[in-house]
C-alpha atoms as a PDB file:
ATOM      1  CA  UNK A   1      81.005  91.164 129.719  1.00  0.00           C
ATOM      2  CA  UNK A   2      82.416  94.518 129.260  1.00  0.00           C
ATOM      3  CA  UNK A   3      81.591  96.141 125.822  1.00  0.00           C
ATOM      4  CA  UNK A   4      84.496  97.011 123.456  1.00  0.00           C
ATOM      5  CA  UNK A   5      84.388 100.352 122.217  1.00  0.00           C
ATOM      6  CA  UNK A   6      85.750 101.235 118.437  1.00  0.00           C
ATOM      7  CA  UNK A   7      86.913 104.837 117.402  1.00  0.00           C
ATOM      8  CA  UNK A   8      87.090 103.731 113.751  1.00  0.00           C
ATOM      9  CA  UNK A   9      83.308 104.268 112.439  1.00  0.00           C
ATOM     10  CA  UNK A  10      83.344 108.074 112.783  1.00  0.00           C
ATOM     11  CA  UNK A  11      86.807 108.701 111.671  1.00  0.00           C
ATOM     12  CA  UNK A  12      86.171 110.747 108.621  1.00  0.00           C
ATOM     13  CA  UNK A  13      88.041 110.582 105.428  1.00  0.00           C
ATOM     14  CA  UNK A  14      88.438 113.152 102.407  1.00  0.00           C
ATOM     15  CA  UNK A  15      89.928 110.902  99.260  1.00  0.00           C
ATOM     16  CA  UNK A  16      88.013 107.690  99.814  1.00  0.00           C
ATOM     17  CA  UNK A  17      84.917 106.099 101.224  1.00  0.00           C
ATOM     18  CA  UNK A  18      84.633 103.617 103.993  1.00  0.00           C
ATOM     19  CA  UNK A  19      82.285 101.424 105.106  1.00  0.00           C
ATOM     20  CA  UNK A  20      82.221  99.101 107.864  1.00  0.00           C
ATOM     21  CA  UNK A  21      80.842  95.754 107.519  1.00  0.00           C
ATOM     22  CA  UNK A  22      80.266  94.528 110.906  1.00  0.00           C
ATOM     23  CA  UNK A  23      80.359  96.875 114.692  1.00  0.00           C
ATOM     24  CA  UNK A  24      84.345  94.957 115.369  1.00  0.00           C
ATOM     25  CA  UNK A  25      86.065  94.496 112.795  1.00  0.00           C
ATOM     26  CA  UNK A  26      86.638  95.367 108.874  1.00  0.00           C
ATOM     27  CA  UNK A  27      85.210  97.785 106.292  1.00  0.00           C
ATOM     28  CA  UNK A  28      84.971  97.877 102.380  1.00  0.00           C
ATOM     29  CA  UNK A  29      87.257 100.642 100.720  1.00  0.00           C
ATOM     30  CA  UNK A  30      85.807 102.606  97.809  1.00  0.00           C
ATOM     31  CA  UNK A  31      86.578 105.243  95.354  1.00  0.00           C
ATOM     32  CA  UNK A  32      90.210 104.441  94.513  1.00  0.00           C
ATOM     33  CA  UNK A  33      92.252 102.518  92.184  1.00  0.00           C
ATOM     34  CA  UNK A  34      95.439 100.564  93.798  1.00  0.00           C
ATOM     35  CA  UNK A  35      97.410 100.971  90.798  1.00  0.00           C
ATOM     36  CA  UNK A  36      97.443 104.436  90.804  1.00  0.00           C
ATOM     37  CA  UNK A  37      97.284 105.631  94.154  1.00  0.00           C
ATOM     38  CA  UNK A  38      98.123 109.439  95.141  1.00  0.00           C
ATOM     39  CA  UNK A  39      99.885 109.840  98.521  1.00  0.00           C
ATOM     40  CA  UNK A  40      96.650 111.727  99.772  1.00  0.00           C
ATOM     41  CA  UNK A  41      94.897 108.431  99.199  1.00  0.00           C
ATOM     42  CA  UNK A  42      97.276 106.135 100.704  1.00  0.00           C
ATOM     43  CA  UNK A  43      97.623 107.822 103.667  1.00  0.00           C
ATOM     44  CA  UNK A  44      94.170 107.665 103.862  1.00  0.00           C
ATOM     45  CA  UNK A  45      94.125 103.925 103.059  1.00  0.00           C
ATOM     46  CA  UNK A  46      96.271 103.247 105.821  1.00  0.00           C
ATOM     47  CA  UNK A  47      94.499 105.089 108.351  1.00  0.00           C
ATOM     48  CA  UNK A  48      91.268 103.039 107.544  1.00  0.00           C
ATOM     49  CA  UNK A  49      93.803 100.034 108.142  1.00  0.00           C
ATOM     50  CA  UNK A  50      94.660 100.873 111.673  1.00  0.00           C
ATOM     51  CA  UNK A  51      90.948 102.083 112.343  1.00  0.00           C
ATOM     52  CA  UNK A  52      89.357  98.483 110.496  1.00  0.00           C
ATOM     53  CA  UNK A  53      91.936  96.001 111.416  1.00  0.00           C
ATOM     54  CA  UNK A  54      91.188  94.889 107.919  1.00  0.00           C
ATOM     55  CA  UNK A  55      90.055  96.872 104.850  1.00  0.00           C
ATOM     56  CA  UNK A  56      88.544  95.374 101.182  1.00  0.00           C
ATOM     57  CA  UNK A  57      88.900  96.786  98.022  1.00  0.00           C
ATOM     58  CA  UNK A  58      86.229  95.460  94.755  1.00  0.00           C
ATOM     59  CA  UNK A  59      87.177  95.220  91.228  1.00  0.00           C
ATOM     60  CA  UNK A  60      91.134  95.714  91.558  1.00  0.00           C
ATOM     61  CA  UNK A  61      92.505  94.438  88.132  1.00  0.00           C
ATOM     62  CA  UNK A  62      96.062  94.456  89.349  1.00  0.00           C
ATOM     63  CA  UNK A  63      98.855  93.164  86.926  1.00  0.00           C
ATOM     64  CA  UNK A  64     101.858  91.587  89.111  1.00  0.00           C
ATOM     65  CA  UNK A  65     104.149  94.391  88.767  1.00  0.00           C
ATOM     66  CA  UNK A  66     101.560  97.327  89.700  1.00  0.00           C
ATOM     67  CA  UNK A  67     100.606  94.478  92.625  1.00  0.00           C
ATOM     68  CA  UNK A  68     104.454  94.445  94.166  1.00  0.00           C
ATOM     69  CA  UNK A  69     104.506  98.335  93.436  1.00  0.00           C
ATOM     70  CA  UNK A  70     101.518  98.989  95.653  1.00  0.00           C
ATOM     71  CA  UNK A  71     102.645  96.605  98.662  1.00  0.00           C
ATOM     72  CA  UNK A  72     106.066  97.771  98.674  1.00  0.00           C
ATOM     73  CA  UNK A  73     104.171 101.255  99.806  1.00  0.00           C
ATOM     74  CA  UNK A  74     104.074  99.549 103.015  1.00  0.00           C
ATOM     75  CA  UNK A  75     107.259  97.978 103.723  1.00  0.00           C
ATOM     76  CA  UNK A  76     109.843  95.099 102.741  1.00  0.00           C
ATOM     77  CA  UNK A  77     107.853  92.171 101.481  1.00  0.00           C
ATOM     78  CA  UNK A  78     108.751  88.762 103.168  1.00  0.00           C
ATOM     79  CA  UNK A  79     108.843  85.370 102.063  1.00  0.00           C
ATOM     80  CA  UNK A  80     106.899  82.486 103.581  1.00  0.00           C
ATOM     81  CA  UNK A  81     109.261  79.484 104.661  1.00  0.00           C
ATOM     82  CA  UNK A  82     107.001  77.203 103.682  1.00  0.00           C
ATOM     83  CA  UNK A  83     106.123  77.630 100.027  1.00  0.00           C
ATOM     84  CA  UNK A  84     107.685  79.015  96.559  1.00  0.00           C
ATOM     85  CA  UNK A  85     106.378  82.073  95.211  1.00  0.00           C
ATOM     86  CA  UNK A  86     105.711  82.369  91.789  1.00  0.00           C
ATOM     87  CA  UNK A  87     108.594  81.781  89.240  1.00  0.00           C
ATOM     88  CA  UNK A  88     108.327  85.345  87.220  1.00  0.00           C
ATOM     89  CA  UNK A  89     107.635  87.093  91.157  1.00  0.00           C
ATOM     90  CA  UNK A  90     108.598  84.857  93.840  1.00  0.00           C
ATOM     91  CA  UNK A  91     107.516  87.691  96.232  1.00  0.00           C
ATOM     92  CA  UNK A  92     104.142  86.871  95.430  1.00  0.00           C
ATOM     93  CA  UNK A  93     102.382  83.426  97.105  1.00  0.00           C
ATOM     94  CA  UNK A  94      99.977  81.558  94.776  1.00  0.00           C
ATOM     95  CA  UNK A  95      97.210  80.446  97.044  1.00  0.00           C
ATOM     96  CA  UNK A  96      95.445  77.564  95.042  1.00  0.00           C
ATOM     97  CA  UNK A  97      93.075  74.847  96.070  1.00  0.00           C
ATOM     98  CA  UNK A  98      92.057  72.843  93.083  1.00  0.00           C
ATOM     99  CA  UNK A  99      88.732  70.809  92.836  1.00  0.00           C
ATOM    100  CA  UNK A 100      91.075  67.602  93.861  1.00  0.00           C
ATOM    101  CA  UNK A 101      92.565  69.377  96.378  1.00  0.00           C
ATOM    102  CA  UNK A 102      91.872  68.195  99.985  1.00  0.00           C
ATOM    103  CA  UNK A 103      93.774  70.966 102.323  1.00  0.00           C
ATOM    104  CA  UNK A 104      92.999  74.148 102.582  1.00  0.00           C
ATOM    105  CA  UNK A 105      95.208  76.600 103.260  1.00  0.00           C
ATOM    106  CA  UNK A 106      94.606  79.004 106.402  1.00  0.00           C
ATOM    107  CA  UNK A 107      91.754  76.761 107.722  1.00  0.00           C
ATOM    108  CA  UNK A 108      92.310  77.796 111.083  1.00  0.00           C
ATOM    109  CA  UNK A 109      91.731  80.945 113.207  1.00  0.00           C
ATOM    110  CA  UNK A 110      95.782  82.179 113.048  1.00  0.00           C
ATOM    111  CA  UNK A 111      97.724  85.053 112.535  1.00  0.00           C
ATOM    112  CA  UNK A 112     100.166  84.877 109.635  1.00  0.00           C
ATOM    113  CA  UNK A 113     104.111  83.450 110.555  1.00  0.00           C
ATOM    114  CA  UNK A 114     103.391  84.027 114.389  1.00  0.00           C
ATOM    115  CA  UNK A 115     106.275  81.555 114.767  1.00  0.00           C
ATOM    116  CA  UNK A 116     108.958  84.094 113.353  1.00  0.00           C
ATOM    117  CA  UNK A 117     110.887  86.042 115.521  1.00  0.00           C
ATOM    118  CA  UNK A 118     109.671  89.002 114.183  1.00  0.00           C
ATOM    119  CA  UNK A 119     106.189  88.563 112.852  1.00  0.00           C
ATOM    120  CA  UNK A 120     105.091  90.269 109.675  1.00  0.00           C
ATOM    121  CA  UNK A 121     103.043  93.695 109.957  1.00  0.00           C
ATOM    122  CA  UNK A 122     100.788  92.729 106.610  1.00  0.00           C
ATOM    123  CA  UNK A 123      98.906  90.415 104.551  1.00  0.00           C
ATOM    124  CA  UNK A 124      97.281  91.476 101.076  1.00  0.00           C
ATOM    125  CA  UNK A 125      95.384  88.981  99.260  1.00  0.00           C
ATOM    126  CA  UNK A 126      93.919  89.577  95.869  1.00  0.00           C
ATOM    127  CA  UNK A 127      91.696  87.164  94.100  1.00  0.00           C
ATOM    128  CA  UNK A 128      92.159  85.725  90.691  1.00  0.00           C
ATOM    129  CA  UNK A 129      89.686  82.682  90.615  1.00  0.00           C
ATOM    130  CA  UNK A 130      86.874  82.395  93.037  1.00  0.00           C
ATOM    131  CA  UNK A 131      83.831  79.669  93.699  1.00  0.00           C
ATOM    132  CA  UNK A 132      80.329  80.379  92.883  1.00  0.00           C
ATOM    133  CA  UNK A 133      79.510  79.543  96.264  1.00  0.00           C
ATOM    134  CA  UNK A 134      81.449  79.470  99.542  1.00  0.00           C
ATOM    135  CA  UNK A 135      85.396  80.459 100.216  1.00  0.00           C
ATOM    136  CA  UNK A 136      84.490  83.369 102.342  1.00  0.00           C
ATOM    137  CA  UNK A 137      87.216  84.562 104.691  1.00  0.00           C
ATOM    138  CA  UNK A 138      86.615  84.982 108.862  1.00  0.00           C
ATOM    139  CA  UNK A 139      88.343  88.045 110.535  1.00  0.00           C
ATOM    140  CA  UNK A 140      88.148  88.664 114.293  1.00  0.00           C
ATOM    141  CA  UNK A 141      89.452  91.499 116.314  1.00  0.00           C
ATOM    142  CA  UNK A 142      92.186  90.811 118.908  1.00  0.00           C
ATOM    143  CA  UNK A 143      91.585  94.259 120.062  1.00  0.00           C
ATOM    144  CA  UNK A 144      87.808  93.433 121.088  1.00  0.00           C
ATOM    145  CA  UNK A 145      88.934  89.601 122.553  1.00  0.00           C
ATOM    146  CA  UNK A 146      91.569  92.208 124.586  1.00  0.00           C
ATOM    147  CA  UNK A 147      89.102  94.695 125.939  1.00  0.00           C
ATOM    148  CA  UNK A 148      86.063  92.073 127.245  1.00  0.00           C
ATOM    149  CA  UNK A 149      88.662  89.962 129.044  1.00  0.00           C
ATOM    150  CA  UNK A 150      88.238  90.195 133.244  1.00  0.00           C
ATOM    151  CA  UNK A 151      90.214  92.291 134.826  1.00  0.00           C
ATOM    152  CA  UNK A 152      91.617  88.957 136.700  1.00  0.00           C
ATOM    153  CA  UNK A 153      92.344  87.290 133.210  1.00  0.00           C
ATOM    154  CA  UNK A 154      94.349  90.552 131.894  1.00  0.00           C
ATOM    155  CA  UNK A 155      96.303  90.081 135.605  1.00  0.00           C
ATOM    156  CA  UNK A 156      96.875  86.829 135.070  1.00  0.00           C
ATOM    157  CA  UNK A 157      98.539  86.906 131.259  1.00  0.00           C
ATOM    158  CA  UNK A 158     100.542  90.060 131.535  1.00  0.00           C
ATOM    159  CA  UNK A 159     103.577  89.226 131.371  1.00  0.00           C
ATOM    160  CA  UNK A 160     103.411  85.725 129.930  1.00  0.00           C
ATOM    161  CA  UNK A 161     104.558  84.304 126.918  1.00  0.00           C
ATOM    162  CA  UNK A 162     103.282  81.608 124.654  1.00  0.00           C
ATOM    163  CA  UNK A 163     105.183  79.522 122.189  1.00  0.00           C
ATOM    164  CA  UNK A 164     104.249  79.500 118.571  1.00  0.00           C
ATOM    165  CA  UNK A 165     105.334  77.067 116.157  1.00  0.00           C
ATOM    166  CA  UNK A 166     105.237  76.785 112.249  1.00  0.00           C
ATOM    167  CA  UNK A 167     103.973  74.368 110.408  1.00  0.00           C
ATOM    168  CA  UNK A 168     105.639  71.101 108.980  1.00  0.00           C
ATOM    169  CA  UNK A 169     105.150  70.903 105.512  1.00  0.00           C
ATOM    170  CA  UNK A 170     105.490  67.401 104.659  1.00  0.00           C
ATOM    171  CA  UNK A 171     102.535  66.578 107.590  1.00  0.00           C
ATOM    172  CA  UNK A 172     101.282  69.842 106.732  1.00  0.00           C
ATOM    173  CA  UNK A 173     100.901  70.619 103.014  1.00  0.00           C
ATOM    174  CA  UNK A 174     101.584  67.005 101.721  1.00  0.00           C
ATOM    175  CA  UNK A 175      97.848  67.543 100.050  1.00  0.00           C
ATOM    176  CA  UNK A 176      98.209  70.401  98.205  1.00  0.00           C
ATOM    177  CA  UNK A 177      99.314  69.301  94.956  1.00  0.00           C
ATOM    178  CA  UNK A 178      98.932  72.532  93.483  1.00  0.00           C
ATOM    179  CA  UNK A 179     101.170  74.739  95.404  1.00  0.00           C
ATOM    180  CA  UNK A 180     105.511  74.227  95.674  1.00  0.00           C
ATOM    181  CA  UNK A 181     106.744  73.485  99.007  1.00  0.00           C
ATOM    182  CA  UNK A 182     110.167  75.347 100.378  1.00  0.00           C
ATOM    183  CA  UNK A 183     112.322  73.947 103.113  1.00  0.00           C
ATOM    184  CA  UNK A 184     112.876  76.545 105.800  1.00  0.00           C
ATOM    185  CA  UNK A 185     116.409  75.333 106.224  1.00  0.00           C
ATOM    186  CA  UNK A 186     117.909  77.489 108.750  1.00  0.00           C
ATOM    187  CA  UNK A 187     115.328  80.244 109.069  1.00  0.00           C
ATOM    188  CA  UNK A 188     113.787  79.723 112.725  1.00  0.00           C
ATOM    189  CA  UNK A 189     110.334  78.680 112.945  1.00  0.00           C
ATOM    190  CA  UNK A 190     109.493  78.653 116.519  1.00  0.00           C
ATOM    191  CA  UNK A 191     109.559  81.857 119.002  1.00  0.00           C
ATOM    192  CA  UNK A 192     107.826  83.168 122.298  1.00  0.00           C
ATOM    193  CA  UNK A 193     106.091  86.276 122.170  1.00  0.00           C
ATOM    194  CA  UNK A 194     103.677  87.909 124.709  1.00  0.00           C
ATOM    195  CA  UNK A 195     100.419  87.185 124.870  1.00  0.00           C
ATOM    196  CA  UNK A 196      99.040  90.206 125.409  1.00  0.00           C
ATOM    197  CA  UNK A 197     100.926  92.380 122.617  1.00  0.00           C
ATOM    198  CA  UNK A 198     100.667  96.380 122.232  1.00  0.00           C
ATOM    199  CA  UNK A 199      99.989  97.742 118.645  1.00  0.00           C
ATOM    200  CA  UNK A 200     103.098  99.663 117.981  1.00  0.00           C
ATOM    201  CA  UNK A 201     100.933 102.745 115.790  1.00  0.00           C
ATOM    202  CA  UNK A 202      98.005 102.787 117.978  1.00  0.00           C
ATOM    203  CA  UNK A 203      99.129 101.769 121.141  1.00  0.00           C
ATOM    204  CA  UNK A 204      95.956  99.426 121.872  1.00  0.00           C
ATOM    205  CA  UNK A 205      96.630  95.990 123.708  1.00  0.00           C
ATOM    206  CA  UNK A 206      95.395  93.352 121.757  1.00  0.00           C
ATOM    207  CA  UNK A 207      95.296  89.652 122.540  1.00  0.00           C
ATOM    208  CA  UNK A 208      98.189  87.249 120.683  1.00  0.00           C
ATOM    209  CA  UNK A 209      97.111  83.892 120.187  1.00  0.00           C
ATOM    210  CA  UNK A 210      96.190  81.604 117.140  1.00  0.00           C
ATOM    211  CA  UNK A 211      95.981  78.256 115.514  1.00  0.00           C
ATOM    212  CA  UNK A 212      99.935  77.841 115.781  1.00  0.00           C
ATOM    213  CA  UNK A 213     100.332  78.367 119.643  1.00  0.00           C
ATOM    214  CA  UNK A 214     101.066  75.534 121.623  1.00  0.00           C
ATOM    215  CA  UNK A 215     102.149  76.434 125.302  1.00  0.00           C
ATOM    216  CA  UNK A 216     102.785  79.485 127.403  1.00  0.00           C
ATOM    217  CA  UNK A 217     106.723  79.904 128.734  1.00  0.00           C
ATOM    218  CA  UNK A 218     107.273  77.437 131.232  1.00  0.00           C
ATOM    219  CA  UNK A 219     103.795  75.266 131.342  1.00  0.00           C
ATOM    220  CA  UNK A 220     104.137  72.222 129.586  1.00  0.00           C
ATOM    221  CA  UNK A 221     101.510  71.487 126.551  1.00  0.00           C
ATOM    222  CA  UNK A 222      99.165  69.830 128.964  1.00  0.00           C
ATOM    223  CA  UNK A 223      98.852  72.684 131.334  1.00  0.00           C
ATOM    224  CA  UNK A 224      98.929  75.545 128.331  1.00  0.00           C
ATOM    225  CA  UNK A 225      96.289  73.855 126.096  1.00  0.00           C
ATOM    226  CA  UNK A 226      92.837  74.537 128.502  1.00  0.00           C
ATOM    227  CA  UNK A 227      93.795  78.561 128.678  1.00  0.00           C
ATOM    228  CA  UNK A 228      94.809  78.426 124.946  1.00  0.00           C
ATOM    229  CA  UNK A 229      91.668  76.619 123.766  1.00  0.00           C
ATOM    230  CA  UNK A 230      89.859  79.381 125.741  1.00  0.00           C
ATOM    231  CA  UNK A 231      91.312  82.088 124.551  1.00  0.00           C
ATOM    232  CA  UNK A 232      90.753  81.213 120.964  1.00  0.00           C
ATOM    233  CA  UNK A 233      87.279  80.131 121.492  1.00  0.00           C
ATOM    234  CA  UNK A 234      87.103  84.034 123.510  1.00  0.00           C
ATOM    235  CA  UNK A 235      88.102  85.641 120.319  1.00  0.00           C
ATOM    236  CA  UNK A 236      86.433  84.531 117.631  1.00  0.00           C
ATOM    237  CA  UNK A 237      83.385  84.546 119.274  1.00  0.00           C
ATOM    238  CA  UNK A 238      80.488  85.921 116.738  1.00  0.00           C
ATOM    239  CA  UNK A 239      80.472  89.334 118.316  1.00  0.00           C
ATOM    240  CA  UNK A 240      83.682  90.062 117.765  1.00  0.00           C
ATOM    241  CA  UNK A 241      83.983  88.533 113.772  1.00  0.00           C
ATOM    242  CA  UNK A 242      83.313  90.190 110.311  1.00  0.00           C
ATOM    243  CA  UNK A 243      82.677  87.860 107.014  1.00  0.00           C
ATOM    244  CA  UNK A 244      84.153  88.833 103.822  1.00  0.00           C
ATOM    245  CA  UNK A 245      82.655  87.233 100.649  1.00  0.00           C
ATOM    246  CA  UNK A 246      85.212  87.000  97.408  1.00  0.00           C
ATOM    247  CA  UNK A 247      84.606  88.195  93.830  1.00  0.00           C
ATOM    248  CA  UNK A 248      87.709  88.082  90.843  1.00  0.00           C
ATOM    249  CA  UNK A 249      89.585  91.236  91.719  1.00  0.00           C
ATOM    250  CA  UNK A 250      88.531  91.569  95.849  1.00  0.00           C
ATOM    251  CA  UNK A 251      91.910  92.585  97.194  1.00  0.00           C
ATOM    252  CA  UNK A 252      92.236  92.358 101.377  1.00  0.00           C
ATOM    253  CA  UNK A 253      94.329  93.653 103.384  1.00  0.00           C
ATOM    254  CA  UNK A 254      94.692  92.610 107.207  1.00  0.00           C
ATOM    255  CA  UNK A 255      96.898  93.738 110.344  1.00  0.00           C
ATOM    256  CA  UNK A 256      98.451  90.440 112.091  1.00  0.00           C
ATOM    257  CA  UNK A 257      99.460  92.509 115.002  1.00  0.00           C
ATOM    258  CA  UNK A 258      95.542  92.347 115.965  1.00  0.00           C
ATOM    259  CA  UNK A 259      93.628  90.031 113.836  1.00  0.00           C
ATOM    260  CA  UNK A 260      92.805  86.649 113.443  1.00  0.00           C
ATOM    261  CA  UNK A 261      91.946  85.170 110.106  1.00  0.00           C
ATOM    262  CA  UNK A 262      90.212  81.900 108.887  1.00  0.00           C
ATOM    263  CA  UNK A 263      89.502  80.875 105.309  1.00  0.00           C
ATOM    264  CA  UNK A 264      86.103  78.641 105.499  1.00  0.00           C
ATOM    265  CA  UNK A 265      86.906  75.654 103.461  1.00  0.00           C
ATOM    266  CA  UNK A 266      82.982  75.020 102.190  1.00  0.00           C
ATOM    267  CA  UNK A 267      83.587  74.803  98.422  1.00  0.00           C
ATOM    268  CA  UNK A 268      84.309  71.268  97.595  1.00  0.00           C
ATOM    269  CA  UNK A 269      85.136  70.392  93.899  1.00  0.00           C
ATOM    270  CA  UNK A 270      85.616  73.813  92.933  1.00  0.00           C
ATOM    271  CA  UNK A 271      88.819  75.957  92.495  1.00  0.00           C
ATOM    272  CA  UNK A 272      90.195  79.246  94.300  1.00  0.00           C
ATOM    273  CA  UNK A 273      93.115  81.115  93.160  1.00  0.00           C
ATOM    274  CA  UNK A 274      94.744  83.818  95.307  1.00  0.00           C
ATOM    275  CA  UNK A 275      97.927  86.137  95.260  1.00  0.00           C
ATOM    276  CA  UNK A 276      99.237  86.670  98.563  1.00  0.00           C
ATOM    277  CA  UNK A 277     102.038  89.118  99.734  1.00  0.00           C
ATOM    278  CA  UNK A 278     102.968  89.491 103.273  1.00  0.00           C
ATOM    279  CA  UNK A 279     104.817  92.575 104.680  1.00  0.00           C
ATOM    280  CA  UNK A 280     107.709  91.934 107.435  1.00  0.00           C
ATOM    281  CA  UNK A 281     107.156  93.457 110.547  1.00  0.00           C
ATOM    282  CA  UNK A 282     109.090  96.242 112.181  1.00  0.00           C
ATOM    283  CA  UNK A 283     109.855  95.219 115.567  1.00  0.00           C
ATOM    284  CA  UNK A 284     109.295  91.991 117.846  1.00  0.00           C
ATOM    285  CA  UNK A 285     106.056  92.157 119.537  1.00  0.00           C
ATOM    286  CA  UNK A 286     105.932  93.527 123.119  1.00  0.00           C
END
């Protein structure tokens, strides 16, 4: 297998510190506050981004308002068509899982709203509520599952296009009694886009697959799903994963234009309380 190669561990930084936590993907940001950030230090922050894939902050008390100020740094906040956002903020999702609760949400390798026509840039998730044990989240590098494919694979999925598909929420989220569902109503749900996609800021190739595609452009769902189950099982292979363990205030922040994420649903009877808010993207992927 050909080794993936990552610039991002010796890319130096003045304003904050950063430290990786595995050799693909992700690295803990310290030495700033993210309700107070200067310019210096956000451009800083968002270098680490595009150099980590995904970057962790500890002990972030963030009120809602300083939480919306910081993520509109990065671009027009979206809404999910699936759920209600908070009454007082509906910009902000209220990921909950109660003790009763038997769904989880994001228990599946995915990148977020894949089935829009334009997929967001952004997730940030901050933590409220955590378990004592468990509720870790899984990121894997798309850029890495890219870079060790054959040379024959990369022939044979340039060019192609997969179909990705959003979830229905009364099969889908009829379980979570905690959260409001929305009806998408018009918005589209469903879209092709490439399966090999090129980061628009770095100008990496990155494989574009997840939890909610179901067939390549003209293969039916029979033909598509052997490739597709590869190609998951080819990214989030070990190697190319890091593991980020919660505390009250942990605040993530992940690129869906080359990540995958899962949330590890291992902490039965107890309850986990997260504010998500998810950044539109600027372009369709190509």
């Amino acid at each position: 297998m050909q080794q993936a190669t990552s610039k991002s561990i010796n890319t130096p930084f003045e304003t904050i510190e950063v430290h990786p936590i595995s050799g693909s993907v992700g690295a803990i940001v310290n030495g700033v506050d993210l309700s107070k950030l200067t310019d210096a230090e956000f451009d800083e922050i968002a270098q680490a981004l595009l150099a980590h894939q995904v970057i962790f902050f500890r002990d972030q008390e963030l009120e809602l308002d300083a939480y919306l100020d910081f993520a509109k740094r990065w671009g027009k906040i979206a809404l999910y068509p699936y759920m209600k956002g908070l009454v007082s903020h509906p910009e902000i999702l209220q990921i909950v899982k109660n003790p009763t609760d038997t769904y989880a949400f994001g228990n599946a390798w995915h990148t977020d709203s894949s089935f829009l026509p334009i997929p967001p840039k952004l997730t940030m998730l901050h933590a409220l509520e955590v378990p004592d044990t468990g509720g870790d989240t899984l990121f894997a590098s798309l850029y890495h599952a890219y870079d060790t494919l054959s040379d024959g694979m990369r022939e044979l999925l340039d060019g192609l296009r997969v179909l990705n598909i959003g979830d229905q929420p009364l099969q889908r989220f009829s379980e979570v009694e905690s959260m409001s569902q929305r009806d998408p109503g018009e918005e589209k749900v469903r879209a092709h886009h490439p399966v090999i996609r090129t980061h628009p800021e770095t100008g990496r190739k990155a494989l574009y697959i997840g939890h909610h595609t179901v067939e390549f452009e003209g293969m039916t769902s029979d033909e598509s799903a052997p490739l597709i189950k590869f190609l998951i099982e080819h990214a989030t292979q070990p190697e190319f994963t890091g593991r980020f363990s919660w505390e009250p205030n942990s605040m993530a922040i992940w690129d869906n234009r080359c990540v995958l994420h899962y949330a590890i649903d291992d902490y039965f009877g107890q309850q986990r309380r997260m504010n998500r808010i998810i950044i539109e993207g600027d372009e369709t992927p190509f």
